[in-house]
PDB file of N, CA and C in Angstrom:
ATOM      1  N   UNK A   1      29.953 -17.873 -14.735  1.00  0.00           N
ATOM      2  CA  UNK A   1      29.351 -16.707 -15.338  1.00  0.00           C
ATOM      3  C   UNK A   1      27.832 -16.862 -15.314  1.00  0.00           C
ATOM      4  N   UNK A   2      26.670 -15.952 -15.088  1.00  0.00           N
ATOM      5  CA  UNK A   2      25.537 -16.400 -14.991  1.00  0.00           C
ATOM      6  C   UNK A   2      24.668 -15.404 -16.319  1.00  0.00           C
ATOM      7  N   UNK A   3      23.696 -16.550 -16.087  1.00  0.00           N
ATOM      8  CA  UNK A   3      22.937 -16.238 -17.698  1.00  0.00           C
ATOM      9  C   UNK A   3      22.277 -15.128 -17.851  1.00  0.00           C
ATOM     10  N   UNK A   4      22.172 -14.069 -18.861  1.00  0.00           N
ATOM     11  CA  UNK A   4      21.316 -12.974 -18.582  1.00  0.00           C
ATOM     12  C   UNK A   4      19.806 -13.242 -18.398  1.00  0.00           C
ATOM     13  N   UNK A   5      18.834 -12.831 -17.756  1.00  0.00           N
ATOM     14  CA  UNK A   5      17.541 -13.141 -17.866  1.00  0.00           C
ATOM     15  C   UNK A   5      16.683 -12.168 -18.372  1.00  0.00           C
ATOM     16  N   UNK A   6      15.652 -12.233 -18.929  1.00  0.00           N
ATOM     17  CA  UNK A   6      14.610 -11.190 -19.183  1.00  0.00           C
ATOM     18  C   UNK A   6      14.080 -10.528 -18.406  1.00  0.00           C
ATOM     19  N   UNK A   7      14.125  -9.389 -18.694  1.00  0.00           N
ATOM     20  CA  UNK A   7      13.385  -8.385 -17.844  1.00  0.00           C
ATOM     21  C   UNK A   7      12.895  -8.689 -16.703  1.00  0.00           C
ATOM     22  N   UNK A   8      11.732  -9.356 -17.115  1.00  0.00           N
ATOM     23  CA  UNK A   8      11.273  -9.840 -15.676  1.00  0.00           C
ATOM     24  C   UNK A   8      11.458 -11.138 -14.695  1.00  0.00           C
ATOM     25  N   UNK A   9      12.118 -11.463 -15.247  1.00  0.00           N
ATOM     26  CA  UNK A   9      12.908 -13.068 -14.788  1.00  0.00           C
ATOM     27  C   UNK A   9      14.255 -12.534 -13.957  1.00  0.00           C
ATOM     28  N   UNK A  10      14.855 -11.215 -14.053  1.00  0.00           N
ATOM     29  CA  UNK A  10      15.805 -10.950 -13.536  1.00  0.00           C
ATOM     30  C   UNK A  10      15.838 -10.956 -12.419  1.00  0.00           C
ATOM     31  N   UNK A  11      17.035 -11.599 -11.154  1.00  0.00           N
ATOM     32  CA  UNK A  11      16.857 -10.848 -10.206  1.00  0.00           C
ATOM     33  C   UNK A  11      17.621  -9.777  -9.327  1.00  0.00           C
ATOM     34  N   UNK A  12      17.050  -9.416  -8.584  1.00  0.00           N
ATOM     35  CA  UNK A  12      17.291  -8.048  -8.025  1.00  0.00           C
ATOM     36  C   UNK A  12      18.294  -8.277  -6.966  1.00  0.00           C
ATOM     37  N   UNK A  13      19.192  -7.175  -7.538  1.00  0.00           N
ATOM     38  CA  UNK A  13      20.877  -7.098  -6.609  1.00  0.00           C
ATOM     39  C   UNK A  13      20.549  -6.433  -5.105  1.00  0.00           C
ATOM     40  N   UNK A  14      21.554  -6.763  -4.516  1.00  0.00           N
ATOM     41  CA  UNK A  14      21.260  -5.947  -2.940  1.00  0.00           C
ATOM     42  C   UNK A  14      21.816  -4.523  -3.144  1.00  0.00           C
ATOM     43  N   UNK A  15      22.708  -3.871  -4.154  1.00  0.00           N
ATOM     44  CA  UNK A  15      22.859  -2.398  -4.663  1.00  0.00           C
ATOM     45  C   UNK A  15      21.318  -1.898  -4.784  1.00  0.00           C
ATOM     46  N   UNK A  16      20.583  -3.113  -5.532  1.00  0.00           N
ATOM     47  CA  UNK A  16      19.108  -1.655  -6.114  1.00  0.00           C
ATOM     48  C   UNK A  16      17.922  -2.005  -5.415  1.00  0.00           C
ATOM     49  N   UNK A  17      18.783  -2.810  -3.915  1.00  0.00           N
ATOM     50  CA  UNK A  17      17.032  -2.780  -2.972  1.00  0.00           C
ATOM     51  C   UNK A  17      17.895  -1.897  -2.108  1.00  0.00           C
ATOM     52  N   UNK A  18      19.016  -1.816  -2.027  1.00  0.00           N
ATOM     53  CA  UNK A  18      19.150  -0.601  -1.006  1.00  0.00           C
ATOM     54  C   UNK A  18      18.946   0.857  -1.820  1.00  0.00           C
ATOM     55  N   UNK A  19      19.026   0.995  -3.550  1.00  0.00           N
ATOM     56  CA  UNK A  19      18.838   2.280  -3.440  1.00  0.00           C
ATOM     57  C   UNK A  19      17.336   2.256  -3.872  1.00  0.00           C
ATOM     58  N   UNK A  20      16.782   1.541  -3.559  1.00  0.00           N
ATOM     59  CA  UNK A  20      15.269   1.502  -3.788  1.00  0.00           C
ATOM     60  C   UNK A  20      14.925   1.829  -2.831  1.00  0.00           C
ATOM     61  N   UNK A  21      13.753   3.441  -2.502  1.00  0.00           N
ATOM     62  CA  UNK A  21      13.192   3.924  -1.391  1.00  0.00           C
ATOM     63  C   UNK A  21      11.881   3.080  -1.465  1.00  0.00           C
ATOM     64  N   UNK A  22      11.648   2.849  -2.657  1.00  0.00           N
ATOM     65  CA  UNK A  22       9.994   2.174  -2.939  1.00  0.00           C
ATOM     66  C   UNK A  22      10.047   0.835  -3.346  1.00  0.00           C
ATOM     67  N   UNK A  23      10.706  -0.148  -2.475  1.00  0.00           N
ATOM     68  CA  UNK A  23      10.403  -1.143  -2.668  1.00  0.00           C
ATOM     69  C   UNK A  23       8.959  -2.131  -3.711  1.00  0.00           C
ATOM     70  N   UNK A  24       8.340  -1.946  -2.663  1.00  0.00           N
ATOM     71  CA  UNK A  24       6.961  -1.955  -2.919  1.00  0.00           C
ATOM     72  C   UNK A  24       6.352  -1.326  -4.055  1.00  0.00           C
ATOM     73  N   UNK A  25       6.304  -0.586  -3.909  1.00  0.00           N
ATOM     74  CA  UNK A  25       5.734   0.692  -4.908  1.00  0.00           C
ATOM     75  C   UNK A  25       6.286   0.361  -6.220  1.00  0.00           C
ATOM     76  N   UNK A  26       7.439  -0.192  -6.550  1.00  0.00           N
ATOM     77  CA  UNK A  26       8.297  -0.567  -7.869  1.00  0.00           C
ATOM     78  C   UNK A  26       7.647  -2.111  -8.654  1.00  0.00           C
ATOM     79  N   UNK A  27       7.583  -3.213  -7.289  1.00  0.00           N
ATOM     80  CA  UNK A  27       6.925  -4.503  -7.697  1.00  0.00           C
ATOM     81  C   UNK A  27       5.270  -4.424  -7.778  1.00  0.00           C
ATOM     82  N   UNK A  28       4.409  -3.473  -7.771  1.00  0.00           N
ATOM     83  CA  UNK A  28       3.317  -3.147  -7.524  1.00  0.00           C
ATOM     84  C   UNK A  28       2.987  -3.066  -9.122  1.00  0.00           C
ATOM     85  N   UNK A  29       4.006  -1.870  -9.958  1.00  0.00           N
ATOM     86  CA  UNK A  29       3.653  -1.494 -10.969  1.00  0.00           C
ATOM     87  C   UNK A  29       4.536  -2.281 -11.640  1.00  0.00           C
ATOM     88  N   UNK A  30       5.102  -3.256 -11.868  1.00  0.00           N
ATOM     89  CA  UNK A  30       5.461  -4.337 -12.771  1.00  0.00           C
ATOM     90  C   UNK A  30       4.700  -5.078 -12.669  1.00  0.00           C
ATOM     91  N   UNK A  31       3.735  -5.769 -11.844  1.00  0.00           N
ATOM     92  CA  UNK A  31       2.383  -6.369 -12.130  1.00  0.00           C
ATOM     93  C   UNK A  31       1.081  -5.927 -12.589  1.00  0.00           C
ATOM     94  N   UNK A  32       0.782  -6.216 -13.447  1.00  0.00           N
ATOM     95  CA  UNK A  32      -0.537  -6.207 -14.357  1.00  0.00           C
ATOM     96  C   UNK A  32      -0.593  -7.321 -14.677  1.00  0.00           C
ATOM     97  N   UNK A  33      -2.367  -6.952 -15.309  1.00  0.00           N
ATOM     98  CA  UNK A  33      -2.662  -7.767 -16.279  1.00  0.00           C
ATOM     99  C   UNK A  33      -2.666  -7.642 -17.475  1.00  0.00           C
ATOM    100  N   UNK A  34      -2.195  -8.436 -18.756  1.00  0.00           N
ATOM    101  CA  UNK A  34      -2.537  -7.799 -20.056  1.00  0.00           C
ATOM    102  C   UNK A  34      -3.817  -8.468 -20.215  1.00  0.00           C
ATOM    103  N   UNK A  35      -4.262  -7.946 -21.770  1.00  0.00           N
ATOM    104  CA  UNK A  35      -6.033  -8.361 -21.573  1.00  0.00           C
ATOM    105  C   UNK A  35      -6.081  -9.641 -22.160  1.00  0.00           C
ATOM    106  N   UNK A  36      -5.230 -10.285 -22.712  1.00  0.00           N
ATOM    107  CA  UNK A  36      -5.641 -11.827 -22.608  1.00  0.00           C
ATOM    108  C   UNK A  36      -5.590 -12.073 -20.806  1.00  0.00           C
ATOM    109  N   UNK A  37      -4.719 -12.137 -20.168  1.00  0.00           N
ATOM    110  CA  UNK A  37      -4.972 -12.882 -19.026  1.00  0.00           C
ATOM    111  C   UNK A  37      -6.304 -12.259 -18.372  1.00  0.00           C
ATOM    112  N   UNK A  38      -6.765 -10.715 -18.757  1.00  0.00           N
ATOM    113  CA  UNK A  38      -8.022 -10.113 -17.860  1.00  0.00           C
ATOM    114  C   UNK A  38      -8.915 -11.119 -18.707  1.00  0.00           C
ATOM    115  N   UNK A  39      -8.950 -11.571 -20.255  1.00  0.00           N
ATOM    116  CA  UNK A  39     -10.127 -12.265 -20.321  1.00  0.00           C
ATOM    117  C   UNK A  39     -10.060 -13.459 -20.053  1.00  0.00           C
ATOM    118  N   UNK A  40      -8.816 -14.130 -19.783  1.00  0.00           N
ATOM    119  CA  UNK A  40      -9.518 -15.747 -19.017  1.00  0.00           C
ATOM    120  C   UNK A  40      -9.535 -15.639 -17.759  1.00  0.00           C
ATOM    121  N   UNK A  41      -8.982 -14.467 -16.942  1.00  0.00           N
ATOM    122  CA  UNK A  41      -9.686 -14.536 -15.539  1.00  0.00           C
ATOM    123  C   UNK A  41     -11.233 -14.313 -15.515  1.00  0.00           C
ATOM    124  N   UNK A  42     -11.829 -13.259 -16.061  1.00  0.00           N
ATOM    125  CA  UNK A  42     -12.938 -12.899 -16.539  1.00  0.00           C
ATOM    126  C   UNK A  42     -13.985 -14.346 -16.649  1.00  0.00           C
ATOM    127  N   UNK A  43     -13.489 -15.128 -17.778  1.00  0.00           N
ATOM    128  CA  UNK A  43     -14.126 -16.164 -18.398  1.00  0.00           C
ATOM    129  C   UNK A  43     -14.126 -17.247 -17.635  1.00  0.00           C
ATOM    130  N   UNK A  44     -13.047 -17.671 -16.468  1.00  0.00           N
ATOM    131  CA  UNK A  44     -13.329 -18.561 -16.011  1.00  0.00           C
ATOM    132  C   UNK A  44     -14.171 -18.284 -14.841  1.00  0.00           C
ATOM    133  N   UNK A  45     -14.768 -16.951 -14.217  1.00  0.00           N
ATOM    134  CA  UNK A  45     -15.188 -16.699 -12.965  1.00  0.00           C
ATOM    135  C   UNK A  45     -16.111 -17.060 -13.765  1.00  0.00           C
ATOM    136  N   UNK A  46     -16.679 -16.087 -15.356  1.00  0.00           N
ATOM    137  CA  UNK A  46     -18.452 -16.530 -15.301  1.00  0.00           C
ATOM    138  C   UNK A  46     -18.435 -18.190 -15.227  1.00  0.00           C
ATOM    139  N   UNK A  47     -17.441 -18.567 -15.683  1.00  0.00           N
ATOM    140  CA  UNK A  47     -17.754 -20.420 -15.988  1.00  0.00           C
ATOM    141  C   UNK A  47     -18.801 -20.440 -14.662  1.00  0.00           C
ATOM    142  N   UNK A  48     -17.367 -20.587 -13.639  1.00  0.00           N
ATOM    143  CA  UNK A  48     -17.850 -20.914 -12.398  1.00  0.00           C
ATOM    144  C   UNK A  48     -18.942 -20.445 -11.425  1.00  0.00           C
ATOM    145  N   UNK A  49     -18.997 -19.527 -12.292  1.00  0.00           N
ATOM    146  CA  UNK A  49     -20.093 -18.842 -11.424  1.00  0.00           C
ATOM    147  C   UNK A  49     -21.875 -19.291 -12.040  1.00  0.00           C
ATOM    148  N   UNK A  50     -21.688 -19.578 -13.235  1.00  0.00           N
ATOM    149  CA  UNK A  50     -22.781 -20.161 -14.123  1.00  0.00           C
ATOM    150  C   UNK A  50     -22.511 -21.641 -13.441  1.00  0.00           C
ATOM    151  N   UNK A  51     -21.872 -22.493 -13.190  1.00  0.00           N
ATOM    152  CA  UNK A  51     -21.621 -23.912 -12.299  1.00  0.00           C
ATOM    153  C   UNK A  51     -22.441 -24.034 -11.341  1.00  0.00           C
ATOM    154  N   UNK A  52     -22.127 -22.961 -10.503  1.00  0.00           N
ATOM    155  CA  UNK A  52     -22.578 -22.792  -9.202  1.00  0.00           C
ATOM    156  C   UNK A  52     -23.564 -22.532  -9.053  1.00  0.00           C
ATOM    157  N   UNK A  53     -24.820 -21.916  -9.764  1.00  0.00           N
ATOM    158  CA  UNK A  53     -25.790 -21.352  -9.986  1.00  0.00           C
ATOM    159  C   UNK A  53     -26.814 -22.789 -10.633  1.00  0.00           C
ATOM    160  N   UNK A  54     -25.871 -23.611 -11.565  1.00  0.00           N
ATOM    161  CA  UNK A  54     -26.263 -24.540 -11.971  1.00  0.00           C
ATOM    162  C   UNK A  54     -26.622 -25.751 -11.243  1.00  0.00           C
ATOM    163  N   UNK A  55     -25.546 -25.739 -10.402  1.00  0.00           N
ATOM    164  CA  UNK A  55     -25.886 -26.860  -9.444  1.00  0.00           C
ATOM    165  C   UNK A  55     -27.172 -26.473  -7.839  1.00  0.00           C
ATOM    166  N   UNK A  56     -27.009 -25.566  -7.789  1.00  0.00           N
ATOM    167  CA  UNK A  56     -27.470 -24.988  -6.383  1.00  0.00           C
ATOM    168  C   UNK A  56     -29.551 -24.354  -7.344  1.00  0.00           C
ATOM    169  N   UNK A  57     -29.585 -24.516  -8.508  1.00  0.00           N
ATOM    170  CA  UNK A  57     -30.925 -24.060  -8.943  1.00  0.00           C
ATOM    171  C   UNK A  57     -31.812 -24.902  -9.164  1.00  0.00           C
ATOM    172  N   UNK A  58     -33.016 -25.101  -8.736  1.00  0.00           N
ATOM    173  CA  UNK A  58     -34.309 -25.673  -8.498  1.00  0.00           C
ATOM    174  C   UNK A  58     -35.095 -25.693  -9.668  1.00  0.00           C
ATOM    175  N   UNK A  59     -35.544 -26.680 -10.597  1.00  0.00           N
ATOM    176  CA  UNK A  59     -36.597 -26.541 -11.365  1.00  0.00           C
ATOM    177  C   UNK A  59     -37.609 -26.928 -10.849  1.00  0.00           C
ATOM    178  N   UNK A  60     -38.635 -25.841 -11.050  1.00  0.00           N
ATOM    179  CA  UNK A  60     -39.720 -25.715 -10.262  1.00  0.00           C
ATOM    180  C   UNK A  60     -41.064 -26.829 -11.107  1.00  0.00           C
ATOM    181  N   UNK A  61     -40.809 -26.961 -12.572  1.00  0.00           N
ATOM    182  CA  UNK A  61     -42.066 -27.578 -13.543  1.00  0.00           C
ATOM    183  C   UNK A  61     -41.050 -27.797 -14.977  1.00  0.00           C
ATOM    184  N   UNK A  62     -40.586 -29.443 -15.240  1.00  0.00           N
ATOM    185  CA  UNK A  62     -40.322 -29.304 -16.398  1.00  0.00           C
ATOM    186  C   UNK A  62     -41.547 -29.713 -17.640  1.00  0.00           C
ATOM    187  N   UNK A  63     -42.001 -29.526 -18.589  1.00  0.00           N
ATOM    188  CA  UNK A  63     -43.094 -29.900 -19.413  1.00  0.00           C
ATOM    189  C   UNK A  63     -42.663 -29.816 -20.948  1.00  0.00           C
ATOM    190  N   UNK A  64     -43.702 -30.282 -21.435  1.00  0.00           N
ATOM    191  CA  UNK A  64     -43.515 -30.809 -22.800  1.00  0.00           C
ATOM    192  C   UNK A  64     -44.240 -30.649 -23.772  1.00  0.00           C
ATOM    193  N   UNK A  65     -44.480 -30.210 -24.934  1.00  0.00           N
ATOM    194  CA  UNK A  65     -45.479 -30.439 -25.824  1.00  0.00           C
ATOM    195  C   UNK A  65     -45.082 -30.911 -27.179  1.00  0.00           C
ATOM    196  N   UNK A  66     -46.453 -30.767 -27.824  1.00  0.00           N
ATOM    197  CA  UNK A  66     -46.028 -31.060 -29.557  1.00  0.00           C
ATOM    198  C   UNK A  66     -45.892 -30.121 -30.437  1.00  0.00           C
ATOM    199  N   UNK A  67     -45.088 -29.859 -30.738  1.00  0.00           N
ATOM    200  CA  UNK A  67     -44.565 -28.538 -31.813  1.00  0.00           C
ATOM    201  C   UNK A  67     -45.243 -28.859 -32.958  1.00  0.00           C
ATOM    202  N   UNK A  68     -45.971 -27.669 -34.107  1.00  0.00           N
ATOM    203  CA  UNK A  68     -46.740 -27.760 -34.934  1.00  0.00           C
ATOM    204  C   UNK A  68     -46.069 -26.549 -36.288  1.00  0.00           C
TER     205      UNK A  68
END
């Protein structure tokens, strides 16, 4: 007997890819993002992108004084 799965863990019978005209079009719109995952995709590009910027940037004059 096999286990029921969740929604999206289920998989798909050869009955509902043959009566599926929109293959595609069906697995297209079951993928998203919700907005936690949009903000750590988000958050890890600036990481990396602040990295990259970090490593590849030139200080031109570092200096120093006495604060008063």
């Amino acid at each position: 007997m096999m286990k029921q799965l969740p929604a999206k863990l289920r998989l798909v019978t050869a009955a509902e890819v043959d009566s599926s005209d929109d293959l595609l079009g069906e697995l297209k719109s079951e993928s998203h993002y919700t907005g936690a995952v949009r903000l750590i995709v988000i958050s890890t590009a600036l990481i990396l992108v602040t990295l990259v910027w970090a490593w590849f940037g030139v200080l031109d004059e570092v200096s120093t004084g006495t604060g008063r």
